[in-house]
N, C-alpha and C. Protein backbone atom coordinates (compact mmCIF):
# COMPACT_ATOMS: atom_id res chain seq x y z
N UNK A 1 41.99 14.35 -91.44
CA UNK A 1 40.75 13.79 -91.04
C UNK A 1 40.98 12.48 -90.28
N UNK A 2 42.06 11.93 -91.10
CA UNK A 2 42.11 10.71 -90.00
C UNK A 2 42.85 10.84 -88.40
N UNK A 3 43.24 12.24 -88.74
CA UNK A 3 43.85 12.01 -87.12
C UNK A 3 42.56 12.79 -86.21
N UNK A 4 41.69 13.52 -86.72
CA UNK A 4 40.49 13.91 -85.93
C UNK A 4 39.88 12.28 -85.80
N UNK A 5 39.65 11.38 -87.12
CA UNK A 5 38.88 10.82 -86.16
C UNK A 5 39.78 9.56 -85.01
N UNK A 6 40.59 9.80 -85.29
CA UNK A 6 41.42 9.15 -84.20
C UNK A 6 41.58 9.53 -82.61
N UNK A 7 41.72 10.78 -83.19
CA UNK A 7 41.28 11.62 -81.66
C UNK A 7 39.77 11.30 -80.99
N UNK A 8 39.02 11.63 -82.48
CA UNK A 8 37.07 11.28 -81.83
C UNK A 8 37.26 9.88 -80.92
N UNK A 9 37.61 8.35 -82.02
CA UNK A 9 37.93 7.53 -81.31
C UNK A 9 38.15 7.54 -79.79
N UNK A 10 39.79 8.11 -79.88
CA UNK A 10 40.37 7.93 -78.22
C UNK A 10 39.41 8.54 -77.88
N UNK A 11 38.41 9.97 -77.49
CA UNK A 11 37.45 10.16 -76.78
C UNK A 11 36.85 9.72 -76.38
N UNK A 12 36.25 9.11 -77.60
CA UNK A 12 34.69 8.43 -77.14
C UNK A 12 35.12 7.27 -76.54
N UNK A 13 36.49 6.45 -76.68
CA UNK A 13 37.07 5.21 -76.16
C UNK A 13 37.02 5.74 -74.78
N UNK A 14 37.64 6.92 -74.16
CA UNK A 14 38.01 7.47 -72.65
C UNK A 14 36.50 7.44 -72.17
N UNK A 15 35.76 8.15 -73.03
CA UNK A 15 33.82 8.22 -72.22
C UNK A 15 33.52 7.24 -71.77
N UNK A 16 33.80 6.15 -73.43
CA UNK A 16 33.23 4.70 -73.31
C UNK A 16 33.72 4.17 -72.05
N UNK A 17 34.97 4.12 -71.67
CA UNK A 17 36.02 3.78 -70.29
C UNK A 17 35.20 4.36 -69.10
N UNK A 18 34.85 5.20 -69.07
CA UNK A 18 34.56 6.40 -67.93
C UNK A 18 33.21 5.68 -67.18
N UNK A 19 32.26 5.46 -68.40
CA UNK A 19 31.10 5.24 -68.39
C UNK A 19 30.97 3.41 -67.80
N UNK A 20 31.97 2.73 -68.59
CA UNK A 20 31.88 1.62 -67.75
C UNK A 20 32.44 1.53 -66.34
N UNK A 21 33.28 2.34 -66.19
CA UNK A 21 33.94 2.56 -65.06
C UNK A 21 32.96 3.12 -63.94
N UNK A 22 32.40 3.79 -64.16
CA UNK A 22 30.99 4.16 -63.08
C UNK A 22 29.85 3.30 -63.42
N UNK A 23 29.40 2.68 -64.35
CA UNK A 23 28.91 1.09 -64.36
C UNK A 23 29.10 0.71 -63.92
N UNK A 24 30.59 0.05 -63.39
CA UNK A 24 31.04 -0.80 -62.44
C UNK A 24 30.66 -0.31 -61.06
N UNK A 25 31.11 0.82 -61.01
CA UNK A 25 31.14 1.77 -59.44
C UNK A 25 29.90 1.66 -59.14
N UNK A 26 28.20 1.73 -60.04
CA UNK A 26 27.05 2.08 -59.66
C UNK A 26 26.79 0.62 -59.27
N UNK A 27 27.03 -0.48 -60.08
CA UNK A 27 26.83 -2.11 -59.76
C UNK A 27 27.72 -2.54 -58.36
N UNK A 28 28.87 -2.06 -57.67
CA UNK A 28 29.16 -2.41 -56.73
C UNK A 28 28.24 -1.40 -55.37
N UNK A 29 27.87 -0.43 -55.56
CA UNK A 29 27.07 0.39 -54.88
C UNK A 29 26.36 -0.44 -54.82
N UNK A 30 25.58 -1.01 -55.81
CA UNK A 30 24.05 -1.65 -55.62
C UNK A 30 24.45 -2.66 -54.76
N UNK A 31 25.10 -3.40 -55.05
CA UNK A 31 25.63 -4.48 -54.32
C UNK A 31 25.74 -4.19 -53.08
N UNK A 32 26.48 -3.21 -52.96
CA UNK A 32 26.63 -3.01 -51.14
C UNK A 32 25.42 -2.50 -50.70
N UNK A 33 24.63 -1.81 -50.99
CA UNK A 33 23.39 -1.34 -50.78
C UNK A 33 22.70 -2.92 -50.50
N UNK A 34 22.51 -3.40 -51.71
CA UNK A 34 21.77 -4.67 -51.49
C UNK A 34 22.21 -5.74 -50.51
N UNK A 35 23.34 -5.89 -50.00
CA UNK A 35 23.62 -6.90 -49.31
C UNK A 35 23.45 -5.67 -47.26
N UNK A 36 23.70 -4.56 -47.27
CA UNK A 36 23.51 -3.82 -46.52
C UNK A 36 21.74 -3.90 -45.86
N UNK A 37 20.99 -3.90 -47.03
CA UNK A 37 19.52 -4.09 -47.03
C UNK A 37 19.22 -5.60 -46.66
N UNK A 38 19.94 -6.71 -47.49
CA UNK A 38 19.76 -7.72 -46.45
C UNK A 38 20.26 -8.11 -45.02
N UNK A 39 21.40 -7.22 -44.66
CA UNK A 39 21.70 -7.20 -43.00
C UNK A 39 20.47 -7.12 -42.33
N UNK A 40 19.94 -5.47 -42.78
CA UNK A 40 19.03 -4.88 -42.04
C UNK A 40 17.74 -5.80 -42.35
N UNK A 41 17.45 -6.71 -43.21
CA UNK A 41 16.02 -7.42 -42.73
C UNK A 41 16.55 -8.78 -42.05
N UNK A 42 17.41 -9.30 -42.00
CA UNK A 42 17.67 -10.27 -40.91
C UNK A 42 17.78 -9.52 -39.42
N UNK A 43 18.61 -8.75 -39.19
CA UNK A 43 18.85 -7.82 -37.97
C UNK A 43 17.14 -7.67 -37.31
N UNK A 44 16.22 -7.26 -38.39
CA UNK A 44 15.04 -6.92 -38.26
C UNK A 44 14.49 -7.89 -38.11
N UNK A 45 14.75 -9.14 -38.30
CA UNK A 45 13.83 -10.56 -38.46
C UNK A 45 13.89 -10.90 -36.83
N UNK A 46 15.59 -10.35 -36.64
CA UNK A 46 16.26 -10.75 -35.47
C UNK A 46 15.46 -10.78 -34.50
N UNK A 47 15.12 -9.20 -33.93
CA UNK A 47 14.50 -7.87 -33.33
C UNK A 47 13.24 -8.46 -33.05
N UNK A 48 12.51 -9.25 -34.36
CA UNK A 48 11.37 -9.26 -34.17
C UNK A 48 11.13 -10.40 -33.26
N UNK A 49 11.91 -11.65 -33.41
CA UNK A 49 11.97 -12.66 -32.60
C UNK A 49 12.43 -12.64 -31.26
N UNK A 50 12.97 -11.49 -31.01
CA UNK A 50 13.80 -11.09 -29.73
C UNK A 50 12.38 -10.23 -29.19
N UNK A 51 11.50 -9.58 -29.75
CA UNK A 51 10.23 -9.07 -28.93
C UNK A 51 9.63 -10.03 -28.76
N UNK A 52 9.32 -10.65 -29.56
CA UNK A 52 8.50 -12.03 -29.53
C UNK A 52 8.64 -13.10 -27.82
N UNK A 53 9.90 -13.04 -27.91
CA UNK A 53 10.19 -13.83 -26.92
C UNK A 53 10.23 -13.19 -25.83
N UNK A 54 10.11 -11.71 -25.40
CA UNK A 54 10.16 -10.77 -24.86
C UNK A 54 8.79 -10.38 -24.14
N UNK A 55 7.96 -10.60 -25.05
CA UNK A 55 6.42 -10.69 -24.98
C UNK A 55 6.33 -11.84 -24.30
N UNK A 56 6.84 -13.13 -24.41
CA UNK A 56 6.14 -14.09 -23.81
C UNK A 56 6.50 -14.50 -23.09
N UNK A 57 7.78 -14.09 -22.12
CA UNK A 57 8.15 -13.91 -20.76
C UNK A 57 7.65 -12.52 -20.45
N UNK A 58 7.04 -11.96 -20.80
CA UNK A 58 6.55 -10.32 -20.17
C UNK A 58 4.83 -11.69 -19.55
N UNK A 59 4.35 -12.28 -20.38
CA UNK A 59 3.00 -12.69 -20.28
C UNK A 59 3.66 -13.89 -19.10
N UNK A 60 4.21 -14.72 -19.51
CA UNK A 60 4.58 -15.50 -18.03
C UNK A 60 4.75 -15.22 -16.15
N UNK A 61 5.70 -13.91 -16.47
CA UNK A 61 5.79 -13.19 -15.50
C UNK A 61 4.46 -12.66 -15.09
N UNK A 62 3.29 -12.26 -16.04
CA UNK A 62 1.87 -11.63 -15.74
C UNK A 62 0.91 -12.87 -14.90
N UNK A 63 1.45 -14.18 -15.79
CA UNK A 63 0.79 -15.03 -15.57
C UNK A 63 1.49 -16.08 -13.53
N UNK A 64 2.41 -15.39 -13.46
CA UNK A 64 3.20 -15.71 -12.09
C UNK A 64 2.94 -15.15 -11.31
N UNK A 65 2.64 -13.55 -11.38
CA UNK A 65 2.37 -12.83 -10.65
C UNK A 65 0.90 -12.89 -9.83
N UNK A 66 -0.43 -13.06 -11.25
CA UNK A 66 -1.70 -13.51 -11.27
C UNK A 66 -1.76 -14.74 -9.85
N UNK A 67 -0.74 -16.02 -10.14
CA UNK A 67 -0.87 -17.18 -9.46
C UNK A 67 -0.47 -16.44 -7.56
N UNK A 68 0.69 -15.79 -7.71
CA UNK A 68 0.97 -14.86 -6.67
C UNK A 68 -0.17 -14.38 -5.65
N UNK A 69 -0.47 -13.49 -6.35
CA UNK A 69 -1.73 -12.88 -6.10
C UNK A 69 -2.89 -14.05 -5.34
N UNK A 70 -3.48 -14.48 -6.19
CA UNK A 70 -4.31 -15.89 -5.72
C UNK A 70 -3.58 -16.22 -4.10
N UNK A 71 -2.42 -16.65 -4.31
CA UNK A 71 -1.32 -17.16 -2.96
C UNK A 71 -1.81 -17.17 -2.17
N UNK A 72 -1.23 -15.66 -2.45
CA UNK A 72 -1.56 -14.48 -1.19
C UNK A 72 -2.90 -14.23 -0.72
N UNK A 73 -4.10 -14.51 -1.39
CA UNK A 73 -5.34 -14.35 -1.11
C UNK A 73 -5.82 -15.86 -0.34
N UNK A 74 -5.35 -16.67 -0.78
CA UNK A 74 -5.34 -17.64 0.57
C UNK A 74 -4.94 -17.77 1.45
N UNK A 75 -4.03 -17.50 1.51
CA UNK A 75 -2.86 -17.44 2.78
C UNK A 75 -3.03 -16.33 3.38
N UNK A 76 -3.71 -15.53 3.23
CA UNK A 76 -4.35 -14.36 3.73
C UNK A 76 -5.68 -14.84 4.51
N UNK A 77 -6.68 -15.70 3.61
CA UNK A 77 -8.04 -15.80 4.40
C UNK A 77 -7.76 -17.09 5.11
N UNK A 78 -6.40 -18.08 4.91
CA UNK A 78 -6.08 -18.78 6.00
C UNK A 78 -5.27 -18.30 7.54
N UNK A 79 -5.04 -17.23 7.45
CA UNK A 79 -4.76 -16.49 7.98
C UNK A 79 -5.80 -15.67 9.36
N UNK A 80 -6.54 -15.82 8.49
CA UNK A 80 -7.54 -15.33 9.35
C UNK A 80 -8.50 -16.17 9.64
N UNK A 81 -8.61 -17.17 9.03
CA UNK A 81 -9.18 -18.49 9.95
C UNK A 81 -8.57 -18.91 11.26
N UNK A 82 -7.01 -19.03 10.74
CA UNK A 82 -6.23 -19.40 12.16
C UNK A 82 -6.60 -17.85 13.46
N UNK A 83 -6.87 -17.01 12.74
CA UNK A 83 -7.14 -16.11 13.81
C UNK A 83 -8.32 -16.65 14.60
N UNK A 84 -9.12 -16.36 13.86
CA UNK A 84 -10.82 -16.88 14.44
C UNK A 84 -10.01 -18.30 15.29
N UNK A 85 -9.54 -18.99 14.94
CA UNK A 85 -9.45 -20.44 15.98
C UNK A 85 -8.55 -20.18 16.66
N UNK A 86 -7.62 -19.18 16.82
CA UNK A 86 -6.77 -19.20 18.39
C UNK A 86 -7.61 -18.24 19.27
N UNK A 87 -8.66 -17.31 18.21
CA UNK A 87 -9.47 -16.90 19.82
C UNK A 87 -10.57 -17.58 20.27
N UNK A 88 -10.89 -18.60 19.63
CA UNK A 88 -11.78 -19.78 20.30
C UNK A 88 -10.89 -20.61 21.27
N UNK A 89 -9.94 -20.66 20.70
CA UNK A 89 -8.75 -21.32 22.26
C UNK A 89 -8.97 -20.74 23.09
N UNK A 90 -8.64 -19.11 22.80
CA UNK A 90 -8.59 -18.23 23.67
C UNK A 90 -9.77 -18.38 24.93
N UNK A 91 -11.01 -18.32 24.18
CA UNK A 91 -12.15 -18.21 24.83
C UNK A 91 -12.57 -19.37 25.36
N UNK A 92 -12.20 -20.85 24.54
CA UNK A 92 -12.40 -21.75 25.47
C UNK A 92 -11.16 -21.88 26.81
N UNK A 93 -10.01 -21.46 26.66
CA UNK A 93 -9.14 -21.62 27.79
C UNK A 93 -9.51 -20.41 28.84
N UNK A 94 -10.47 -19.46 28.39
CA UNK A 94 -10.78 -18.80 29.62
C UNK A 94 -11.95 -19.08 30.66
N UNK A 95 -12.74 -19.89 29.58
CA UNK A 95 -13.98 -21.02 29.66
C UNK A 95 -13.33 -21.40 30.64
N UNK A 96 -12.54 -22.43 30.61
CA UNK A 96 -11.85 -23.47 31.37
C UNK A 96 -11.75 -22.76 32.91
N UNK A 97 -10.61 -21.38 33.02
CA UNK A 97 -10.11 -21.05 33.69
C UNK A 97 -10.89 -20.77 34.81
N UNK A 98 -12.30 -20.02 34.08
CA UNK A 98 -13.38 -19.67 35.04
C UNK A 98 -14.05 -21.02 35.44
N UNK A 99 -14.31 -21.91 34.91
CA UNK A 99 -14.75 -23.16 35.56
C UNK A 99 -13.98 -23.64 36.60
N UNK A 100 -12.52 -23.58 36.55
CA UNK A 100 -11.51 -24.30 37.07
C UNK A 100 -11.60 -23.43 38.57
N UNK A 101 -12.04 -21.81 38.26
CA UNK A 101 -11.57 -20.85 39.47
C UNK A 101 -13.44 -21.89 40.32
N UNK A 102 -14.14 -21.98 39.73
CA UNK A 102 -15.75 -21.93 39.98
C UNK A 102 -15.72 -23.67 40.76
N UNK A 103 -14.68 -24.39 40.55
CA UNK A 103 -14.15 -25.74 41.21
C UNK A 103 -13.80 -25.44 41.99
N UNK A 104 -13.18 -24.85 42.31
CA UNK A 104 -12.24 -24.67 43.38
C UNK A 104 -12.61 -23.65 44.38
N UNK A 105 -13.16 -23.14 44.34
CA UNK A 105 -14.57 -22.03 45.35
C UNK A 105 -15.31 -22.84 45.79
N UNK A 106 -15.88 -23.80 44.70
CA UNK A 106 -16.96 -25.07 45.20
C UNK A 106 -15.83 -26.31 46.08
N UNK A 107 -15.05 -26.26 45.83
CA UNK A 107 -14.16 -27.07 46.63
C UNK A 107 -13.87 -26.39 47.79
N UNK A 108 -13.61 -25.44 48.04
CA UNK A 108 -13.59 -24.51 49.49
C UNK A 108 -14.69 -25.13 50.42
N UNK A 109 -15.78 -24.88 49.48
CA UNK A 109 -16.89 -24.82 50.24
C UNK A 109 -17.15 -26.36 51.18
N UNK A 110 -16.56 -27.44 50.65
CA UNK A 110 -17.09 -28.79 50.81
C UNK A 110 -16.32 -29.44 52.48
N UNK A 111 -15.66 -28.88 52.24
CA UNK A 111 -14.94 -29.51 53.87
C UNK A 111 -15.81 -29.28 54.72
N UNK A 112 -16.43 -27.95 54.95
CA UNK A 112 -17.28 -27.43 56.05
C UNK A 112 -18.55 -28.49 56.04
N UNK A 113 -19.20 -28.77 54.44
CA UNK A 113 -20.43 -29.42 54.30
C UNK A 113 -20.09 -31.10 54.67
N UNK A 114 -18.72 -31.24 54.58
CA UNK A 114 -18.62 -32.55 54.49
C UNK A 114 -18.45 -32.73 56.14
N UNK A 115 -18.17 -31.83 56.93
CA UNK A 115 -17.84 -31.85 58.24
C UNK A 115 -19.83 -31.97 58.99
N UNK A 116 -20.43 -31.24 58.09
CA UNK A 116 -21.56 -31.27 58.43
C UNK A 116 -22.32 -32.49 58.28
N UNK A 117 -22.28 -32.78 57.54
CA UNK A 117 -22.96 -34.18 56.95
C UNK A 117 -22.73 -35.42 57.90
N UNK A 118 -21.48 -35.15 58.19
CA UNK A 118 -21.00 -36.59 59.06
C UNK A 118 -21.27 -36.27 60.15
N UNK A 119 -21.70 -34.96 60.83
CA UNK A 119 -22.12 -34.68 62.14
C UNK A 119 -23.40 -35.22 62.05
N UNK A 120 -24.36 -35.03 61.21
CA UNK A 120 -25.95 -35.21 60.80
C UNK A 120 -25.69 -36.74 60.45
N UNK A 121 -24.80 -37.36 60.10
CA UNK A 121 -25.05 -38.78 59.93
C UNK A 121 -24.62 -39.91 61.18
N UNK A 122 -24.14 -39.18 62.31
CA UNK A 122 -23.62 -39.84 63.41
C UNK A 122 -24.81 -39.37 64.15
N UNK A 123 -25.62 -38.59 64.16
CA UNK A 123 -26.21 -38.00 64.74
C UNK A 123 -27.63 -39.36 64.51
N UNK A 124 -27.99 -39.61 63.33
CA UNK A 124 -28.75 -40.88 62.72
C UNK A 124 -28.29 -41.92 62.98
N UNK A 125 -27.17 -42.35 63.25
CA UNK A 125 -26.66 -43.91 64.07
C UNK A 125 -26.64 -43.91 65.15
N UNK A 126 -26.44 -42.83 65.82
CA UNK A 126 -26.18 -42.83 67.79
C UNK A 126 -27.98 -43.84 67.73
């Protein structure tokens, strides 16, 4: 009897062994699990701050583009102001041109009248 329970002993001593022995194994699992699980919510904390900042150069760029836009819508209807005023050049330098041609027709004309005049005014002193 005493060597059965000596034997029971060593058994239940080997279980007892076995059992802490995968105790140990299930507590370092947890462990790696748990420290694995805290990677992944920093990684995730990471991620989230990396959209974050992602978002608010996505909204900057919206907000650059917006100012863009505007720019271009002035510089567009200044654009077409300067149009409207180079064809008022236009139209006053053709203004001009026809006045200038309308001088100078009337200047044709004046030698003959001026030849006349001084005939008609010698004509009053004789």
């Amino acid at each position: 009897m005493a060597q059965r329970t000596a034997v029971s002993t060593k058994e239940i001593r080997g279980i007892i062994e076995a059992l802490q022995q995968g105790s140990r194994q299930a507590v370092e699992a947890m462990q790696d699990s748990h420290e694995g699980v805290e990677r992944c919510v920093e990684d995730s904390q990471l991620a989230a701050q990396m959209l974050l900042a992602v978002s608010s150069d996505i909204a900057r760029i919206d907000e650059l583009n917006g100012r863009i836009v505007s720019t271009t819508r002035e510089q567009s209807t200044v654009s077409l102001e300067i149009v409207g005023r180079l064809q008022s050049v236009q139209d006053i330098a053709q203004e001009t041109a026809d006045d200038v041609e309308s001088l100078a027709l009337s200047s044709r004309r004046l030698p003959p009248i001026a030849t006349r005049l001084d005939a008609l005014g010698r004509t009053f002193h004789q």
